[in-house]
C-alpha atoms as a PDB file:
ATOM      1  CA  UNK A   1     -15.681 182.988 199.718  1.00  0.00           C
ATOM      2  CA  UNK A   2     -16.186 186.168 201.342  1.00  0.00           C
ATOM      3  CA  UNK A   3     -15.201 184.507 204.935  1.00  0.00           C
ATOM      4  CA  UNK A   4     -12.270 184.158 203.032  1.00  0.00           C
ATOM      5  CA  UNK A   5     -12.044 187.949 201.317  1.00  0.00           C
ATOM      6  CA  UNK A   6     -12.995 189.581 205.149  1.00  0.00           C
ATOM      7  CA  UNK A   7      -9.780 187.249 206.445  1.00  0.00           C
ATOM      8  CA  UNK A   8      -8.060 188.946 203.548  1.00  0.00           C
ATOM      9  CA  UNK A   9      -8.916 192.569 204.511  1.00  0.00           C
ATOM     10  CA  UNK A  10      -8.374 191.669 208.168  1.00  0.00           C
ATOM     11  CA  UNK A  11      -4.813 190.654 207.651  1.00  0.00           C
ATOM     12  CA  UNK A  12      -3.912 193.184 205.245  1.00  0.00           C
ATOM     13  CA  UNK A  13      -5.308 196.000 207.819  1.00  0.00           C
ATOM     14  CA  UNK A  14      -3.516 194.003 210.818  1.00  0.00           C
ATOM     15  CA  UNK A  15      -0.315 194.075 208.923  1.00  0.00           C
ATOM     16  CA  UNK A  16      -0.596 197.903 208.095  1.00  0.00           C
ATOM     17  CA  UNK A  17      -1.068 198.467 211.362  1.00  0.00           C
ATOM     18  CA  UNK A  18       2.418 196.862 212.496  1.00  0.00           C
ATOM     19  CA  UNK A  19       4.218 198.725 210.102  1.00  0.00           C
ATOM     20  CA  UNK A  20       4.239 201.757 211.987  1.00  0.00           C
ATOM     21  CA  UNK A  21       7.376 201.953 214.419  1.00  0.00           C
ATOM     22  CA  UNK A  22       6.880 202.520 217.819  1.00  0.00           C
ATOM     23  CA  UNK A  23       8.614 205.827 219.396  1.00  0.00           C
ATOM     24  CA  UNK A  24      10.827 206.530 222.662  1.00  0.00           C
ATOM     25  CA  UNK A  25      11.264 209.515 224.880  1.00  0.00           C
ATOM     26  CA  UNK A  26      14.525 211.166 224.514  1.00  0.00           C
ATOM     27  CA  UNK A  27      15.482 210.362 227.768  1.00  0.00           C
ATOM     28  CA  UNK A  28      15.044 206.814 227.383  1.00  0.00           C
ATOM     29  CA  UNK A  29      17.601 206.472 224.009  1.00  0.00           C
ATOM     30  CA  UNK A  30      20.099 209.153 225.557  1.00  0.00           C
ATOM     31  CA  UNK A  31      21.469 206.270 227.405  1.00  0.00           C
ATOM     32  CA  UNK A  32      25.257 208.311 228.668  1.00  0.00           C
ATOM     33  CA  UNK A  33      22.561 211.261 230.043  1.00  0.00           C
ATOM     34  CA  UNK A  34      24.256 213.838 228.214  1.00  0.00           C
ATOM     35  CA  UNK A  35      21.808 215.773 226.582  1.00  0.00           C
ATOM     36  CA  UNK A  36      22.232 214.681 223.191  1.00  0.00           C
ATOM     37  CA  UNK A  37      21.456 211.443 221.123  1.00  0.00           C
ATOM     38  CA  UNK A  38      24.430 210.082 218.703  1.00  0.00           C
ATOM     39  CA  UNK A  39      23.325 208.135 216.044  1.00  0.00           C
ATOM     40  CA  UNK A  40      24.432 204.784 218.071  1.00  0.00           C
ATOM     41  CA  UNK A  41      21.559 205.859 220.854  1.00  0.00           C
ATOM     42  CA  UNK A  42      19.105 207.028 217.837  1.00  0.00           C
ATOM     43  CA  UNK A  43      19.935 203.018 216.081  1.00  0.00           C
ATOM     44  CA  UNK A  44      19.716 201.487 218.486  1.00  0.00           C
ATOM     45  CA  UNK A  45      16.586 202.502 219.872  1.00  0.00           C
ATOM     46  CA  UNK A  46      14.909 202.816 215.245  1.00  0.00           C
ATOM     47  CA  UNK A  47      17.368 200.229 213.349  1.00  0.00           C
ATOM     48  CA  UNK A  48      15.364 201.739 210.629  1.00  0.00           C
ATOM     49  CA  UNK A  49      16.767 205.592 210.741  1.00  0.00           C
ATOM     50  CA  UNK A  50      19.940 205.015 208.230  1.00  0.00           C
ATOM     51  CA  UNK A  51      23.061 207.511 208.520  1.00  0.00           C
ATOM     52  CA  UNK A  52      21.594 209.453 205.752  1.00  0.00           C
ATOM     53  CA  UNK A  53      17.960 209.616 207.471  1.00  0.00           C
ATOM     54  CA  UNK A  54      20.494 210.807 210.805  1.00  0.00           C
ATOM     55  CA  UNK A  55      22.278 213.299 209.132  1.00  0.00           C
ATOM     56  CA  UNK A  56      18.846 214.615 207.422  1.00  0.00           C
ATOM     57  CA  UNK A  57      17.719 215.758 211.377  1.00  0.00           C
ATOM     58  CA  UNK A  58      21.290 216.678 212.527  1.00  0.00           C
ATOM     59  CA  UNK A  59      20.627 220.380 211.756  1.00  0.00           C
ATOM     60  CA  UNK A  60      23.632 221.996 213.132  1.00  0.00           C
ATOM     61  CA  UNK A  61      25.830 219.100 211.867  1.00  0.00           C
ATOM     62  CA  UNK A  62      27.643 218.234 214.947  1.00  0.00           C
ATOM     63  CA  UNK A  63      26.468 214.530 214.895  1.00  0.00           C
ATOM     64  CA  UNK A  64      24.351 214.690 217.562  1.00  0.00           C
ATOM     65  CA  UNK A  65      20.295 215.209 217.861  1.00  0.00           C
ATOM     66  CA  UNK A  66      19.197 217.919 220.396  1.00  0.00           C
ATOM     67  CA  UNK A  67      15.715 217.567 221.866  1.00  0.00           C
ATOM     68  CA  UNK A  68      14.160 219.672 218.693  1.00  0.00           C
ATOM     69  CA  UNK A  69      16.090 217.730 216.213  1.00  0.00           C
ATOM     70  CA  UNK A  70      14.825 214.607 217.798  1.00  0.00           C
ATOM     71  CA  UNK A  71      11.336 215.609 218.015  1.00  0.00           C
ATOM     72  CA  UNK A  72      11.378 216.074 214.030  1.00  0.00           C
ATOM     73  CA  UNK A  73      12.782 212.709 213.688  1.00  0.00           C
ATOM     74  CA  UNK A  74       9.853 211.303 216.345  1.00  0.00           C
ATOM     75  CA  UNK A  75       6.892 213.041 214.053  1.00  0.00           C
ATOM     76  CA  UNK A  76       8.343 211.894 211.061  1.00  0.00           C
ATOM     77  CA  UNK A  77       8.776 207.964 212.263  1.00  0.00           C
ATOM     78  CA  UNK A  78       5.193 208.583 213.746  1.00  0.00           C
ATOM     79  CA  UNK A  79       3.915 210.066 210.792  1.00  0.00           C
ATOM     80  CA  UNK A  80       5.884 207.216 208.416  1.00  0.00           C
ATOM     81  CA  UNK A  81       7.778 210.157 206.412  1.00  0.00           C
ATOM     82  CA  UNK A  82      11.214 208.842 206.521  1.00  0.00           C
ATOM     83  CA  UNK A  83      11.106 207.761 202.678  1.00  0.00           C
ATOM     84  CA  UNK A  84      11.142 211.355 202.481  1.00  0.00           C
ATOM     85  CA  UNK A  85      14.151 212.070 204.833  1.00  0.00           C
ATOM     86  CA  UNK A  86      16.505 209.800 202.339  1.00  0.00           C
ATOM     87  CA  UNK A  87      15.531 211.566 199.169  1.00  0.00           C
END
């Protein structure tokens, strides 16, 4: 039985553990090179960051993330604390 409860643990920790979304350089999603990621390079790259999570770390509104924005974003995906982006 506790074979069975350690298994338990160990697949419940393992799980946790792939949860957490892996995160790309800037350079590597701004795939036209122009400086800026739309939200087609950001989705593309985190099909979890919704148009409302997008629009959250546009700060200037012009539907585009600068290298700040996007470094907000990167913490927060890092971090898990995008529920708190769509709220």
């Amino acid at each position: 039985m506790k074979r069975l409860a350690y298994a338990t643990v160990a697949t419940i920790a393992f799980a946790g553990a792939a949860i957490a979304a892996p995160t790309f350089s800037f350079q590597t999603i701004d795939d036209n090179r122009d400086g800026a990621l739309s939200p087609e390079e950001v989705t593309s790259a985190y099909a979890l960051v919704s148009e409302i999570v997008f629009n959250t770390y546009d700060g200037d509104g012009n539907n585009q993330l600068d290298r700040d924005e996007y470094r907000e974003l990167e913490q927060d995906i890092e971090t898990n604390n995008l529920e708190q982006a769509e709220q």
